[in-house]
N, C-alpha and C. Protein backbone atom coordinates (compact mmCIF):
# COMPACT_ATOMS: atom_id res chain seq x y z
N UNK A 1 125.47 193.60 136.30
CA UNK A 1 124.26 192.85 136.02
C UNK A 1 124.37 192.21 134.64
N UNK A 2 122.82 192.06 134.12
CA UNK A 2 123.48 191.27 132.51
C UNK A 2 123.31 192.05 132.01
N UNK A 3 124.34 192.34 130.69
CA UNK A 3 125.02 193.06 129.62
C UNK A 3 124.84 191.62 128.00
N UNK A 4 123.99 192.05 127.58
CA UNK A 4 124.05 191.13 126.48
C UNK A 4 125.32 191.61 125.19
N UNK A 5 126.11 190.47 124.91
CA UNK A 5 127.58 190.97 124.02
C UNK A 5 126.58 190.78 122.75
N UNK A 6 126.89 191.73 121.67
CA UNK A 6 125.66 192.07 120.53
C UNK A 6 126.99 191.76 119.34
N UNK A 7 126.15 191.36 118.35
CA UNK A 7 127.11 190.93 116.89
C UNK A 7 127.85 192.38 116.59
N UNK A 8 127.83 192.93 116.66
CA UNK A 8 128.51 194.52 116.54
C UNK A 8 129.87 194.76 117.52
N UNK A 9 129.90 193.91 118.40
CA UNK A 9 130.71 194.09 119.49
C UNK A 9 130.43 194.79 120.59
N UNK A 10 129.43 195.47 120.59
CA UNK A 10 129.06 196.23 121.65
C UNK A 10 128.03 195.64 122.69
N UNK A 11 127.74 196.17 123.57
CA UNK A 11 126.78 195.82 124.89
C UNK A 11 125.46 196.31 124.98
N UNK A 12 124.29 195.32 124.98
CA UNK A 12 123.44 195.89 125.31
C UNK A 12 122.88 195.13 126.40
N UNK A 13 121.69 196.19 126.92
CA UNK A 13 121.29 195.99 128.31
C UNK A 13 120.19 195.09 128.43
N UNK A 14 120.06 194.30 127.20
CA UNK A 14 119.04 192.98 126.90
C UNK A 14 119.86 191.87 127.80
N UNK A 15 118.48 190.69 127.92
CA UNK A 15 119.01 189.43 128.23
C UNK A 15 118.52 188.32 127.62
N UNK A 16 118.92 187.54 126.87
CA UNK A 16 118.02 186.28 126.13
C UNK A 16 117.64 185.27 127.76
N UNK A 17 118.25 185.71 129.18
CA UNK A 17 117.98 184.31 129.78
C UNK A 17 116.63 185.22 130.43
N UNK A 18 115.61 184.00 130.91
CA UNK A 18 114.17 183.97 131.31
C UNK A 18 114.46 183.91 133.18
N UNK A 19 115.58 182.92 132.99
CA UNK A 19 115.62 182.18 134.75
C UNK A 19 116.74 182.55 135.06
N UNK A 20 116.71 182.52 136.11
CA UNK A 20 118.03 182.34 137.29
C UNK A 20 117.85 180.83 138.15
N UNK A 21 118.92 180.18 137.87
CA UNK A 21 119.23 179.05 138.93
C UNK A 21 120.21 179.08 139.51
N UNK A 22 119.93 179.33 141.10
CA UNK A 22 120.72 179.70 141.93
C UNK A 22 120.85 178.13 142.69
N UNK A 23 122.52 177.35 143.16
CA UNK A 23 122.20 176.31 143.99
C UNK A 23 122.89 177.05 145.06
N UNK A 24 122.34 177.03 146.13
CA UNK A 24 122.80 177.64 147.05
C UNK A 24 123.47 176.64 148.54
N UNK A 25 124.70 176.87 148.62
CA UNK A 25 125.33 175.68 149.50
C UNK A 25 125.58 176.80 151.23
N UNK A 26 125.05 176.03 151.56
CA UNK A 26 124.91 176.34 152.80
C UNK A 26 126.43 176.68 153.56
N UNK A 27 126.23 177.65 154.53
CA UNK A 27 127.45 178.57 155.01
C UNK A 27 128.13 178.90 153.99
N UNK A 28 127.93 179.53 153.14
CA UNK A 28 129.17 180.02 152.19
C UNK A 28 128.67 181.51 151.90
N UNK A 29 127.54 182.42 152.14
CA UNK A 29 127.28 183.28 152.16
C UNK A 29 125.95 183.34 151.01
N UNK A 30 125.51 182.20 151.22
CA UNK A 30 124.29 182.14 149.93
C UNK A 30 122.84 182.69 150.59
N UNK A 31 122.96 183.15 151.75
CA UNK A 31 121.51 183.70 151.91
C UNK A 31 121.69 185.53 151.18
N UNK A 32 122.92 186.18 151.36
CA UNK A 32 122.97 187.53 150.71
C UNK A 32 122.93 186.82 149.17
N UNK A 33 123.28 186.37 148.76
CA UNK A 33 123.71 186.09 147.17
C UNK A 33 122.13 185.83 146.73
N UNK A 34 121.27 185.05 147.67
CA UNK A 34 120.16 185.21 147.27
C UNK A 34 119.10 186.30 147.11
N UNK A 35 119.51 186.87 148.03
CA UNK A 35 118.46 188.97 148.18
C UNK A 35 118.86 188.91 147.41
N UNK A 36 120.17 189.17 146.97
CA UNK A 36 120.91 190.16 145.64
C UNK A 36 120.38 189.33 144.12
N UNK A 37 120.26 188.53 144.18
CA UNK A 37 120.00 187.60 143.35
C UNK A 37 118.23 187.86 142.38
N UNK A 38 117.72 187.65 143.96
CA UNK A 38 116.39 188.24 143.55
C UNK A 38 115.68 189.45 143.53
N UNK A 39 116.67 190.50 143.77
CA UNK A 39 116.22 191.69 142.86
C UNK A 39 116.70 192.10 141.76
N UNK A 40 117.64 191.15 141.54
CA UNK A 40 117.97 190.96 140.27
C UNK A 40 116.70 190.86 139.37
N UNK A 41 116.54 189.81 139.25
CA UNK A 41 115.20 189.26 138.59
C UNK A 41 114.15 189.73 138.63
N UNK A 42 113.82 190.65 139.94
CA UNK A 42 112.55 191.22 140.24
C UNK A 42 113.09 192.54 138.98
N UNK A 43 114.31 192.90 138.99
CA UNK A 43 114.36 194.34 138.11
C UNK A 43 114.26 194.05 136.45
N UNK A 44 114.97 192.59 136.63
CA UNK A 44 114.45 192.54 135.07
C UNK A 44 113.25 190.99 134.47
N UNK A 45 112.39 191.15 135.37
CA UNK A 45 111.52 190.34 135.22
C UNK A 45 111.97 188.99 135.09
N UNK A 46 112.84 188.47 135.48
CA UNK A 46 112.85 187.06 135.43
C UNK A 46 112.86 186.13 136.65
N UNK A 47 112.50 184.53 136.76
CA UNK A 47 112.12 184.23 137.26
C UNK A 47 113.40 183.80 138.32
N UNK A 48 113.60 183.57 139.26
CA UNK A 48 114.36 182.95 140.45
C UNK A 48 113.74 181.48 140.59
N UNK A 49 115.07 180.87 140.48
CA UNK A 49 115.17 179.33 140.99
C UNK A 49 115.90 179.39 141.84
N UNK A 50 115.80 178.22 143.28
CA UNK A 50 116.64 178.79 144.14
C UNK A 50 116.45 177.59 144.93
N UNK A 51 117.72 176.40 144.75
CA UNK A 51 117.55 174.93 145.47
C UNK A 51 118.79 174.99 146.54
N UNK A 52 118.65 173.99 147.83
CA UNK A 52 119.72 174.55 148.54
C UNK A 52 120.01 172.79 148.85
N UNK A 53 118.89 172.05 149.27
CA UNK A 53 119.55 170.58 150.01
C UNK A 53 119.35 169.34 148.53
N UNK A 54 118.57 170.02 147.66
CA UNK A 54 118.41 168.29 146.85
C UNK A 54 119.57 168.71 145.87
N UNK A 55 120.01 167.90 144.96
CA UNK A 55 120.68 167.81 143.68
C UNK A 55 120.37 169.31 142.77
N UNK A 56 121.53 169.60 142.18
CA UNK A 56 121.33 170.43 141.24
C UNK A 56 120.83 170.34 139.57
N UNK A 57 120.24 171.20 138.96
CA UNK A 57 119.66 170.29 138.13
C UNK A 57 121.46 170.61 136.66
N UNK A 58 120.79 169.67 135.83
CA UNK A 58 122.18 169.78 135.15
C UNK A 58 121.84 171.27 134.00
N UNK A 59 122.80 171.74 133.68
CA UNK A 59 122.68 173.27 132.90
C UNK A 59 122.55 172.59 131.68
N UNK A 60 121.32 173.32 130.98
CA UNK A 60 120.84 172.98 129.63
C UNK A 60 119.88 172.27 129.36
N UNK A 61 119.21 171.35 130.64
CA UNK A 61 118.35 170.85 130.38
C UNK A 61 116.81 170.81 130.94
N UNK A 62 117.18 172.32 131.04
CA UNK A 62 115.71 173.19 130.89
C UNK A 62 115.27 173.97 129.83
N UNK A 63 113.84 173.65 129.63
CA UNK A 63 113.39 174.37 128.01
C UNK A 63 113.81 175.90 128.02
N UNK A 64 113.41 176.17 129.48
CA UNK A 64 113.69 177.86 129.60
C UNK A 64 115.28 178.63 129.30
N UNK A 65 115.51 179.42 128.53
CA UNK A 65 116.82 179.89 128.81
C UNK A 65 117.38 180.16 130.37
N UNK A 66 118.35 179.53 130.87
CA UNK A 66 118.61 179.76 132.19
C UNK A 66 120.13 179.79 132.02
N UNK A 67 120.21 181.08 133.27
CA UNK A 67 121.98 181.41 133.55
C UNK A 67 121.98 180.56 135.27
N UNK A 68 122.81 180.03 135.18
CA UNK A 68 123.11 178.79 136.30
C UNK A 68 124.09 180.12 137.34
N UNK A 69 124.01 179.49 138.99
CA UNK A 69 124.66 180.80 139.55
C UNK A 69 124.98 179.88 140.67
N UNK A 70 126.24 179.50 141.45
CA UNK A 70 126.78 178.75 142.82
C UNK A 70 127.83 179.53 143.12
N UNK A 71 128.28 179.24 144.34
CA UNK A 71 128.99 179.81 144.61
C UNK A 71 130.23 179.02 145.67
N UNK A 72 131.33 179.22 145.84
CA UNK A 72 132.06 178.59 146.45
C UNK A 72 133.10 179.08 147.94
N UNK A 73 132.65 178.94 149.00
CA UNK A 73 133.88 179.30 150.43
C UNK A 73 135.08 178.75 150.16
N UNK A 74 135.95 179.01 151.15
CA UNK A 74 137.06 178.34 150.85
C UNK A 74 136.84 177.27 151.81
N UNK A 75 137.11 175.86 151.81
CA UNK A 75 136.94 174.60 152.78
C UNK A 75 136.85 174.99 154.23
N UNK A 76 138.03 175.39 154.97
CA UNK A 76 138.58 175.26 156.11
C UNK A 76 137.49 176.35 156.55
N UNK A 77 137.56 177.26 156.64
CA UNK A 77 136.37 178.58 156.98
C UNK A 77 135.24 178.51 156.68
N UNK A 78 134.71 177.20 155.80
CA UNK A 78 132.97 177.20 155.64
C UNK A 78 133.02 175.96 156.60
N UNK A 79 134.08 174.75 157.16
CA UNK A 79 133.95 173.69 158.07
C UNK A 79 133.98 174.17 159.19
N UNK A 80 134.80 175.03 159.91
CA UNK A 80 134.81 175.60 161.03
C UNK A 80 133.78 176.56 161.14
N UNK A 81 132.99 177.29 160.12
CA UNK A 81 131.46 178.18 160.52
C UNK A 81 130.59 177.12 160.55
N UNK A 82 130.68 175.78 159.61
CA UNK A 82 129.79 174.91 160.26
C UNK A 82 129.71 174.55 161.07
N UNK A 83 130.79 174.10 161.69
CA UNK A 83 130.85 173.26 163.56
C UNK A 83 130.59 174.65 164.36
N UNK A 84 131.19 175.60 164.36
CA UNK A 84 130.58 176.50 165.46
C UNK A 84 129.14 176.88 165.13
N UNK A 85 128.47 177.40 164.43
CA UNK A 85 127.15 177.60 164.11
C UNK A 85 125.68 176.81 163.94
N UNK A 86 126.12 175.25 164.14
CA UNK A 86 125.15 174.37 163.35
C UNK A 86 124.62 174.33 164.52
């Protein structure tokens, strides 16, 4: 989970980010990444963003501190779960 790296070198169990932005691309396994995602946030109070068909927004240019989160299939096995599944 998050581990904040502290001027000391050591770890603490703080987080400076507020949000989670999750873009989530379809067939690649983003509906688990999302549960997991959002009890994330539910455990440490922060908020879930979570876009799947419009544009992603660009990292940094939200006031809120936000940790950005996508994820990637490999081509051939997310094209072929698309044609059989859609």
């Amino acid at each position: 989970h998050f581990q904040l790296a502290l001027p000391n070198g050591k770890w603490g169990n703080g987080t400076k980010f507020k949000r989670i932005y999750f873009y989530h691309a379809r067939k690649a396994g983003g509906s688990s990444m999302h549960k997991y995602l959002g009890l994330v946030a539910q455990n440490y109070g922060i908020e879930l963003t979570a876009v799947e068909w419009y544009g992603m927004e660009e990292p940094g240019t939200n006031d809120v501190d936000t940790f950005y989160v996508t994820h990637l299939r490999e081509p051939v096995d997310r094209a072929i779960s698309h044609f059989k599944y859609q």
